[in-house]
Every structure is written in C-alpha cells, then in structure tokens.
Protein backbone atom coordinates (compact mmCIF):
# COMPACT_ATOMS: atom_id res chain seq x y z
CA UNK A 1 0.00 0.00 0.00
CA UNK A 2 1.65 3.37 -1.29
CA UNK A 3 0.12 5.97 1.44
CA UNK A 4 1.42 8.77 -1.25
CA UNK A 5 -1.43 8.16 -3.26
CA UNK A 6 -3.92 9.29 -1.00
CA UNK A 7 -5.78 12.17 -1.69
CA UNK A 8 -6.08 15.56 0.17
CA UNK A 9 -5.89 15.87 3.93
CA UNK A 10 -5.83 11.23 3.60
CA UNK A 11 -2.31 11.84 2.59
CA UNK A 12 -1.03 14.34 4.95
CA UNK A 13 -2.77 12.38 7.60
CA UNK A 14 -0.99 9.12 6.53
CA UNK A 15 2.14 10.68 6.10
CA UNK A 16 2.19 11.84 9.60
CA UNK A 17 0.85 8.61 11.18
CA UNK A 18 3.63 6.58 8.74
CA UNK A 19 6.57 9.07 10.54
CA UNK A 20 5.18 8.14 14.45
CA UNK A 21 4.95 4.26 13.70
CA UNK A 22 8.58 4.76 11.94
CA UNK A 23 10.22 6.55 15.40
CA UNK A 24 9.12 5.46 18.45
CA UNK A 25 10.43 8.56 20.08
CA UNK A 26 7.67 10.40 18.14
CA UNK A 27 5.01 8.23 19.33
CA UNK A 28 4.75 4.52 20.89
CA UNK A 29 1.32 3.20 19.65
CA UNK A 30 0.45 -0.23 21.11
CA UNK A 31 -0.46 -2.80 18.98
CA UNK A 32 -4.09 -1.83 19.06
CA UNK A 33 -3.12 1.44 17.84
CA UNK A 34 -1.27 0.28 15.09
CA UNK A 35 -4.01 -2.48 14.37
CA UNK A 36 -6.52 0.28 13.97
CA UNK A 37 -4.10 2.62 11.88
CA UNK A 38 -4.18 -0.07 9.42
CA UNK A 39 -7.87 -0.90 9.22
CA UNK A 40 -8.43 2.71 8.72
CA UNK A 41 -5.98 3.07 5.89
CA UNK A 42 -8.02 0.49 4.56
CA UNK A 43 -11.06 2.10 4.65
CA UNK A 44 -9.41 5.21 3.33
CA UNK A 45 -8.28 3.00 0.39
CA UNK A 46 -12.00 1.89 -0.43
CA UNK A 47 -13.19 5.52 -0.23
CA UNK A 48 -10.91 6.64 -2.72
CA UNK A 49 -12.72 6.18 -5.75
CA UNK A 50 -15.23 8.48 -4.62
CA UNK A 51 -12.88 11.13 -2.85
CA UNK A 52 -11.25 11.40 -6.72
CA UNK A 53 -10.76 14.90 -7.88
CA UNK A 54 -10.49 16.23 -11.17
CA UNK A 55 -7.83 17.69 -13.05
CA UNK A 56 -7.44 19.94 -16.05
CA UNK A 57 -3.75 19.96 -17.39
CA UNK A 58 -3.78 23.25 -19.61
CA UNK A 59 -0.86 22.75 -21.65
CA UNK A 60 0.57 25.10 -24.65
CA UNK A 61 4.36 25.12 -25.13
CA UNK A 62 6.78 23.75 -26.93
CA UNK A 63 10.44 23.76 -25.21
CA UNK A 64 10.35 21.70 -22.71
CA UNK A 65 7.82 18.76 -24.27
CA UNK A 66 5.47 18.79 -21.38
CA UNK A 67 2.77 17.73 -23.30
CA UNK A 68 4.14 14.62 -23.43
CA UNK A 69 5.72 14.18 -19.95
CA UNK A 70 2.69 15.48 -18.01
CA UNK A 71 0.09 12.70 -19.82
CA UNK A 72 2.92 10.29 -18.64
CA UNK A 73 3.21 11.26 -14.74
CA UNK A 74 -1.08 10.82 -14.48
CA UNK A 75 -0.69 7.35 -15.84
CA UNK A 76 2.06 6.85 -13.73
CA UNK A 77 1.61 9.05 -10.34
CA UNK A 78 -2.17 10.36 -10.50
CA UNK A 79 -4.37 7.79 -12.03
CA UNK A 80 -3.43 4.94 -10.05
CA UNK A 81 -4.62 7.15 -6.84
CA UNK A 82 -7.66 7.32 -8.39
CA UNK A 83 -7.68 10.85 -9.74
CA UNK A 84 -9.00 12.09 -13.59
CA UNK A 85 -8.00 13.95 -16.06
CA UNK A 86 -9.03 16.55 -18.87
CA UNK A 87 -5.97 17.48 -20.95
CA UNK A 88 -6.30 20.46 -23.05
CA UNK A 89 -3.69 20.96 -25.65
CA UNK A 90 -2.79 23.81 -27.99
CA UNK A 91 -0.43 23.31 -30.59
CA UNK A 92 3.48 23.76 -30.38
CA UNK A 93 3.42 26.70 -33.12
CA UNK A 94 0.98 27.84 -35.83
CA UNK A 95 -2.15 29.80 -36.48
CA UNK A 96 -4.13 27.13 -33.80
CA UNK A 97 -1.81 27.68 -30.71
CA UNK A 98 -3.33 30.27 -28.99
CA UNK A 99 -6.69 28.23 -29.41
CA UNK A 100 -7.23 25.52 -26.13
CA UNK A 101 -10.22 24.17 -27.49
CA UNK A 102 -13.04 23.09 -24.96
CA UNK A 103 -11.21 24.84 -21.72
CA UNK A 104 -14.44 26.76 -20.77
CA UNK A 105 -16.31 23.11 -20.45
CA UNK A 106 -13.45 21.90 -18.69
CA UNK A 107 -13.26 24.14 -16.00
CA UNK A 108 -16.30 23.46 -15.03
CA UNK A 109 -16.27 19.87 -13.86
CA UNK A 110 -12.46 20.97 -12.75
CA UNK A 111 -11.47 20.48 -8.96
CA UNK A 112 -8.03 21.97 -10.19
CA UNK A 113 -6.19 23.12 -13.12
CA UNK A 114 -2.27 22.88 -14.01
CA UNK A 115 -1.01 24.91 -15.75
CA UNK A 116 2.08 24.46 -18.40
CA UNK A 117 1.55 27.23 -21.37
CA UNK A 118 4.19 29.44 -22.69
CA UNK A 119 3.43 32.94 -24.28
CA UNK A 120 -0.05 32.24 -25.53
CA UNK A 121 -3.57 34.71 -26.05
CA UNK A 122 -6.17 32.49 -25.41
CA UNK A 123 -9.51 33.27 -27.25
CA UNK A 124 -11.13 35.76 -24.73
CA UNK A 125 -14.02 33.57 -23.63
CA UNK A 126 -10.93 30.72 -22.73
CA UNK A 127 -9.30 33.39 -20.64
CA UNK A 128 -12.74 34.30 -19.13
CA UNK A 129 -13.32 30.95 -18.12
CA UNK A 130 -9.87 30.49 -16.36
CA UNK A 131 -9.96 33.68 -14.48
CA UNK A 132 -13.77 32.67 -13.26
CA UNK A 133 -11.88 29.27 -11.95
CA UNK A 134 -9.55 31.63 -9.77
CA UNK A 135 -12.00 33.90 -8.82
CA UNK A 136 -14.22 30.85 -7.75
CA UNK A 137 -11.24 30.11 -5.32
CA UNK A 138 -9.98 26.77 -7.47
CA UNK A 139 -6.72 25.65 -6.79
CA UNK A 140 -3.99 26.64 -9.34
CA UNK A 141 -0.70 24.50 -10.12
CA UNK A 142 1.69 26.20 -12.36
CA UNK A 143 4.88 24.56 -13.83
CA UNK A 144 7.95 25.56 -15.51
CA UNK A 145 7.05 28.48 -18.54
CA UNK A 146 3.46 29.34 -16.99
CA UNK A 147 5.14 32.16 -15.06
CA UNK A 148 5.25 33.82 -18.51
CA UNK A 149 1.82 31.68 -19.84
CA UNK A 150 -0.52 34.61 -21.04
CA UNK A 151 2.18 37.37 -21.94
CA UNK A 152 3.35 37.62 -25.41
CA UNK A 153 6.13 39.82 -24.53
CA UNK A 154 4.83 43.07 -26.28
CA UNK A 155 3.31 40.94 -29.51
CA UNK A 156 -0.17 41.56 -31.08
CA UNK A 157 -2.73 40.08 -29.63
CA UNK A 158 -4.48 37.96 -32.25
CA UNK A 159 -8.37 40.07 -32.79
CA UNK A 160 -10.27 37.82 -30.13
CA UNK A 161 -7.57 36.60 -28.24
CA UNK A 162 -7.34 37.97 -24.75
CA UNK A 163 -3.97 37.81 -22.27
CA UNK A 164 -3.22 37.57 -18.64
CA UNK A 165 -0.10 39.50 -17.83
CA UNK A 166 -0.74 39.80 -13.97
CA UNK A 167 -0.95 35.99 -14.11
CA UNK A 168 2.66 35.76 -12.54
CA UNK A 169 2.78 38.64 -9.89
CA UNK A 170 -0.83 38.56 -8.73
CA UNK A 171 -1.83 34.92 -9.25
CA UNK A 172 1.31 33.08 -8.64
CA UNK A 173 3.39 35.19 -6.41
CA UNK A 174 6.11 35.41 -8.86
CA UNK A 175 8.42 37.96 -10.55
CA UNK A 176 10.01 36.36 -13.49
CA UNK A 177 12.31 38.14 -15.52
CA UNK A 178 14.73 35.76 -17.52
CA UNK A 179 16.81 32.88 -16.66
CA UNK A 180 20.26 31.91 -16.50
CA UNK A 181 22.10 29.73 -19.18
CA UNK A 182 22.67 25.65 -18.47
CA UNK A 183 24.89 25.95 -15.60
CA UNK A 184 23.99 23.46 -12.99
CA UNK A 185 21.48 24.68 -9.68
CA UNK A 186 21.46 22.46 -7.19
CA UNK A 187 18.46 22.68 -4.93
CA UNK A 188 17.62 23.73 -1.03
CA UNK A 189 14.69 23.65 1.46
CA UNK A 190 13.95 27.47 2.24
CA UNK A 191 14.41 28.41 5.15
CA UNK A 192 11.80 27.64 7.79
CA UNK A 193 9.94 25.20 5.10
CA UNK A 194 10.80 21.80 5.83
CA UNK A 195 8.14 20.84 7.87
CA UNK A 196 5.58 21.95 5.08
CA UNK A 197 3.87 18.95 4.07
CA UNK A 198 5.00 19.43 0.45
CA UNK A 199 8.17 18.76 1.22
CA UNK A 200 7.25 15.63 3.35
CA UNK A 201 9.49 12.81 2.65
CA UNK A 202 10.82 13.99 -0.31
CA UNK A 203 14.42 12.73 -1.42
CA UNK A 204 16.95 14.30 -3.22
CA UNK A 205 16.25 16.54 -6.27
CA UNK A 206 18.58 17.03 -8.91
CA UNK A 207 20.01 20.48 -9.56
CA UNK A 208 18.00 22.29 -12.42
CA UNK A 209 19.08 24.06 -15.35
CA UNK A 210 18.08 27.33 -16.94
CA UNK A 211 17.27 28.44 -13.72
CA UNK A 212 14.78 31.13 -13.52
CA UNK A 213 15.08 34.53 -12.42
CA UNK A 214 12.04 35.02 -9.93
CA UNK A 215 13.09 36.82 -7.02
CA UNK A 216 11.77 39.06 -5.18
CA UNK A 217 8.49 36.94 -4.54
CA UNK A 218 4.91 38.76 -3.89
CA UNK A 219 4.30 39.38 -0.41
CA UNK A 220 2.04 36.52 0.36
CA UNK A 221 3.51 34.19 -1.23
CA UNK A 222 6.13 31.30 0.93
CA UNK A 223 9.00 29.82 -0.52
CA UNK A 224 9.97 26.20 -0.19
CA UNK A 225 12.28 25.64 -2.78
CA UNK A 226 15.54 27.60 -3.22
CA UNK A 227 18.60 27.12 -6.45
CA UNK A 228 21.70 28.25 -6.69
CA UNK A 229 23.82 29.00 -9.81
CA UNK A 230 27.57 29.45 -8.52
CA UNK A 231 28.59 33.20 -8.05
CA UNK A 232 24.80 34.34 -7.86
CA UNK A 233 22.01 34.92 -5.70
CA UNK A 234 19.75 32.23 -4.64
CA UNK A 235 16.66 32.31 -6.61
CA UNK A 236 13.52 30.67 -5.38
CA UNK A 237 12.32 27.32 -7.32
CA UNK A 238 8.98 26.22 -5.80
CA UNK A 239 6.36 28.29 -3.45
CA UNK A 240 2.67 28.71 -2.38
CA UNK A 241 0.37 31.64 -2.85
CA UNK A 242 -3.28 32.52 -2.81
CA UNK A 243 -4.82 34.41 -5.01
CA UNK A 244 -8.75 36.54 -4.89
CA UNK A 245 -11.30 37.16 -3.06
CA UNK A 246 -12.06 33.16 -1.99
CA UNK A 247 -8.02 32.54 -1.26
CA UNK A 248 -7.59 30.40 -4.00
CA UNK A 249 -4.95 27.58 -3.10
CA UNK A 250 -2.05 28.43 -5.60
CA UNK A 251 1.52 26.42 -6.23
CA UNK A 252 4.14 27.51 -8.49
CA UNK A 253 7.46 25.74 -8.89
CA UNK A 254 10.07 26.56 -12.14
CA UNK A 255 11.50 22.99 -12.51
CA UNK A 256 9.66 20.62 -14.87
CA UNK A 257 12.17 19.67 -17.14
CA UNK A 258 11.92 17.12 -18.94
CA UNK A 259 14.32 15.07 -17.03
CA UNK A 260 12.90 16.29 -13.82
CA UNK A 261 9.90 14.04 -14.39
CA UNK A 262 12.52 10.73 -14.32
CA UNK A 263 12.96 11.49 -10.94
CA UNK A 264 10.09 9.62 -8.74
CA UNK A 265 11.21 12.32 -6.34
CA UNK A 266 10.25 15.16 -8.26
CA UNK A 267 6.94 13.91 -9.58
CA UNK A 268 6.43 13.05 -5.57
CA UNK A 269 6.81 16.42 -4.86
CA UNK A 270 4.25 17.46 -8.06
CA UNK A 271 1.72 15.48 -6.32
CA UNK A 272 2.04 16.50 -2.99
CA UNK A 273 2.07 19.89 -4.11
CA UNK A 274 -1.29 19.27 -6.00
CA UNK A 275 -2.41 17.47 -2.86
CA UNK A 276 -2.00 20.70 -0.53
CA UNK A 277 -3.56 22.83 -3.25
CA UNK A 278 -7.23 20.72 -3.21
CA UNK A 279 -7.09 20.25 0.63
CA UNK A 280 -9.33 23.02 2.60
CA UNK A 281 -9.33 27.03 1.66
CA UNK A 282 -6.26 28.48 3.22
C-alpha cells in the first residue's frame, strides 16, 4: 500500500501517522493502535474512488515537451490514486496555438487546473473561463514556462484573443524576468519550510538548469524551494500563494524539465504539491 497516493488531507494524515509508527520517540502506539491505523488506511483506500478529484492539465508550449511528460506522470503518479484527467492541448506553433479548445467546459467539472503554457492569447471567452476558476477560489498549479503563460512579450494580440499579464505577480506570487544559461542549480529547502507537508518525505532533487530569475516573490507568497547558480544569488524554485477574493490555493514551482519528471522524487513532490492545493481554503 503506497500511502502517497492518497488524496487531500488522507495523505497528509498518513504521512504523519507513517513518521510516528517509523520513530518510536515520536510516538509509541500499542499494537491496538497500530491495528486500527491499518484498518483505517483500509477504509481510506475503499473511499478513494469516490474522494477522486479532477484535473485539467492546460498545456501550450513547446520547449520543454510537457505535453508529453505530463500525460505520462497521471498514468504513472495520478491515475493509479484514483484521480482524472481533462488534458487540453494547444499546438506547439501555428495559427491554432493560442486556441485551447473546450477549456471553458473543462473548467467546469475541474477540482483543479495545471497549468504548463508558454506565451499564448487564449480566445477571450478561454481566458474568461480560467480567471472565473480563480475567482471561484480553485486551486492553481503552475509549472515551468506558466510564469510567462498569457504574456506575449509586447506581440499583437491575435483580434479575439485575450492575455493575462498579472498571471505571474498577482496569481502566482512570482516575478520572473529571464533565466540563467545551463549551468547546474542544485536545490535547497527554504528556510523555515521543511516541515511543510509538500516537502514531506521527499528525497533528493537534482540540480536544475536554466534556472529562472524570480526573485523578489509577492508578499504573500512562501518559498519552499531555493537554487543556486555558482557566483549568484539564490533564486527561489517552488512556493505557495493565494490568489482573490475566496483565497484560492495556488503552487508555483520553475523545474519541470523534462528530465525532472525521471525522478520519482520530483513527480512526488508534483503530487504533494497538487495534494496541498485541493485540501481546505487556506
């Protein structure tokens, strides 16, 4: 039984009862205790089905191939805990890409949207529909190029195309404003954030590339992931954020590589992440 498949507060619950049976300092549960712990992540496990969220991936870029490594991780990570999927692709280039056909239907059923898009206008009822998510308070999960996903950069909007420039300071907490070259970043907790249960169990990441400029962060927002290129600044990797009037539940993180997603620990992380996001309004 893999207690990181559990959904919402299940897995933060498991997690933390998994830590107490694993140190006896922490906690020393008879056998009773533990007898019961177990029948109850068995019931858990039976409830699962109809605990399972929904999830629109909203995916338009073409660099770093996610719209092939994010159908693999919710075969591999996501379905098998019992969660669904809508996956809404625009093409990598063309007339078509800034078209993400049958987002406003998605949205609707959606218990949470993540986002991987790259400098695209989405037709203006598309960007309606994903700004009425927010608004509602839905949890957002951004990845890799969505701090820059609805600014062209000072392009033409295509005539019924609409963009979203605050989407990075105001929604996601973040500042981004270039990124560094391929020189290796390895990674660190922030400061005061490993107890978050994000970072729960999580082994070692990698250090990233291409690092992203993103620093300073919005007020509200709390770092948990830091990199480091040699001779520079720390710049922050992964945080949370809310965003509107209903304190929408919002995680941002600037890895997603390609080769990031070979790591079970990163994609662990992914999920945890989209975990905290559908648990209760901050």
């Amino acid at each position: 039984m893999n207690l990181d498949n559990y959904s919402n507060e299940q897995s933060f619950w498991a997690i933390s009862m998994r830590k107490r049976l694993a140190n006896p300092r922490l906690d020393r549960p008879s056998r009773t205790m533990k007898s019961l712990f177990i029948h109850a992540l068995l019931l858990f496990g039976l409830a699962q089905v109809s605990l399972a969220q929904h999830i629109v991936f909203l995916i338009g870029e073409r660099e770093y191939k996610t719209a092939e490594s994010l159908p693999a991780y919710f075969e591999s990570d996501l379905k098998p805990a019992g969660f669904t999927a809508t996956f809404i692709t625009a093409p990598p280039e063309g007339e078509a890409k800034n078209d993400f056909p049958g987002l406003e239907e998605a949205l609707a059923k959606a218990d949470l949207c993540l986002v991987s898009v790259r400098r695209r206008a989405p037709k203006s009822s598309q960007m309606a529909a994903l700004k009425a998510f927010a608004n509602a308070g839905k949890p957002i999960v951004g990845i890799r190029t969505s701090s820059h996903a609805f600014h062209l950069g000072g392009k033409e909007v295509p005539e019924g195309h609409a963009l979203w420039e605050e989407f990075d300071p105001v929604v996601l907490g973040g500042n981004y404003h270039g990124h560094y070259g391929n020189e290796p970043a390895p990674i660190s907790i922030a400061k005061g954030a490993g107890s978050h249960p994000i970072l729960a169990d999580i082994g070692e990441l990698a250090p990233t590339s291409k690092l992203y400029r993103a620093a300073p962060l919005a007020e509200k927002a709390q770092a948990l992931l830091f990199a480091t290129v040699e001779g520079k600044e720390p710049e922050p990797v992964a945080w949370t954020h809310t965003f509107g009037p209903n304190n929408a539940r919002i995680f941002y993180t600037s890895l997603g590589l390609a080769d990031e997603f070979a790591n079970p620990e990163f994609r662990k992380f992914l999920t945890q992440a989209i975990l905290w996001a559908l648990n209760d309004p901050a």
